[in-house]
Protein backbone atom coordinates (compact mmCIF):
# COMPACT_ATOMS: atom_id res chain seq x y z
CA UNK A 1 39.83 30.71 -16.41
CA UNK A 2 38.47 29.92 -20.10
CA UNK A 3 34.94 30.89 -19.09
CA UNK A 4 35.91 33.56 -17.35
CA UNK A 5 37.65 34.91 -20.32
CA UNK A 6 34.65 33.81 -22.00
CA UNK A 7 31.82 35.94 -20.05
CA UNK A 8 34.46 38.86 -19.72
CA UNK A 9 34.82 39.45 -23.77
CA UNK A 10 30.68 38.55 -23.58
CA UNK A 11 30.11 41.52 -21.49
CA UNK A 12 32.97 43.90 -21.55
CA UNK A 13 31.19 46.59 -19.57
CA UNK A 14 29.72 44.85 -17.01
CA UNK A 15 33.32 43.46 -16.22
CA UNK A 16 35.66 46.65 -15.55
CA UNK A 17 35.50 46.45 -12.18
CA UNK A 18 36.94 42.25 -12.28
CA UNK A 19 39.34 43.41 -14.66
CA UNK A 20 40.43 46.66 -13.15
CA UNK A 21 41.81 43.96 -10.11
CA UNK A 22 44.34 42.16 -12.34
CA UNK A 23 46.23 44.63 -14.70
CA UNK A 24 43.10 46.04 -16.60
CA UNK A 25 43.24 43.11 -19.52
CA UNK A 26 42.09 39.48 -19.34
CA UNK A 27 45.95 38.10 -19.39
CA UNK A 28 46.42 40.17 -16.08
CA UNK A 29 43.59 38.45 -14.46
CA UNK A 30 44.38 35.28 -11.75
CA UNK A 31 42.04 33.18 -9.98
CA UNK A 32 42.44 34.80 -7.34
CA UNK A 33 41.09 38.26 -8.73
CA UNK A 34 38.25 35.76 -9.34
CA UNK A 35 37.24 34.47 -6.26
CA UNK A 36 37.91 38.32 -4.56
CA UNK A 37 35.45 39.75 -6.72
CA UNK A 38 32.71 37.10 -6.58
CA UNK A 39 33.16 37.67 -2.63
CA UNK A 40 32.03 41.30 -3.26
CA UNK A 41 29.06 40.29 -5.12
CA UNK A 42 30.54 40.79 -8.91
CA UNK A 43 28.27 39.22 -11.42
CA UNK A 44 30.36 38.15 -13.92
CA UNK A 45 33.11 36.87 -11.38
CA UNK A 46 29.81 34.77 -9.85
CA UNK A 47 28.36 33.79 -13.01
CA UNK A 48 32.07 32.34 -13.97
CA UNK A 49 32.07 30.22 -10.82
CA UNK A 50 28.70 28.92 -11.52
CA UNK A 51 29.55 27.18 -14.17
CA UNK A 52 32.67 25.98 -12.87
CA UNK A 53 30.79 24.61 -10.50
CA UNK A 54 28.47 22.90 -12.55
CA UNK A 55 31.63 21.59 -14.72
CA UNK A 56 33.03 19.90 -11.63
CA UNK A 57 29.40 18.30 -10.44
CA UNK A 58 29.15 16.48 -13.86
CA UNK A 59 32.78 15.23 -13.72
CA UNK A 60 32.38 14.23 -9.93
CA UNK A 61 28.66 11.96 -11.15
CA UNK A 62 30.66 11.15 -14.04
CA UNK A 63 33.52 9.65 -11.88
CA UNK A 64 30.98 7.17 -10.32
């Protein structure tokens, strides 16, 4: 959730509609507000995945 967090306070505006899922702040928000919106196509929900995604890739060659 930290880089969620981290592109929500980055662009504020463009994330109302993640935040208006949880409770309206950025404590209120789960993962699974997360993955909801990036189903609907919300940038900053997909761009937060992305790099999740990326995190988990270099672990995963790391690993080997």
């Amino acid at each position: 959730m930290r880089h969620v967090r981290e592109a929500i306070a980055a662009t504020p505006d463009i994330a109302r509609n993640l935040l208006a899922l949880g409770d309206g702040s950025i404590e209120g928000l789960k993962g699974h507000h997360v993955t909801e919106a990036a189903r609907a196509g919300d940038v900053v929900a997909l761009a937060a995945l992305v790099v999740l995604h990326q995190l988990f890739q270099h672990a995963k060659l790391q690993a080997y």
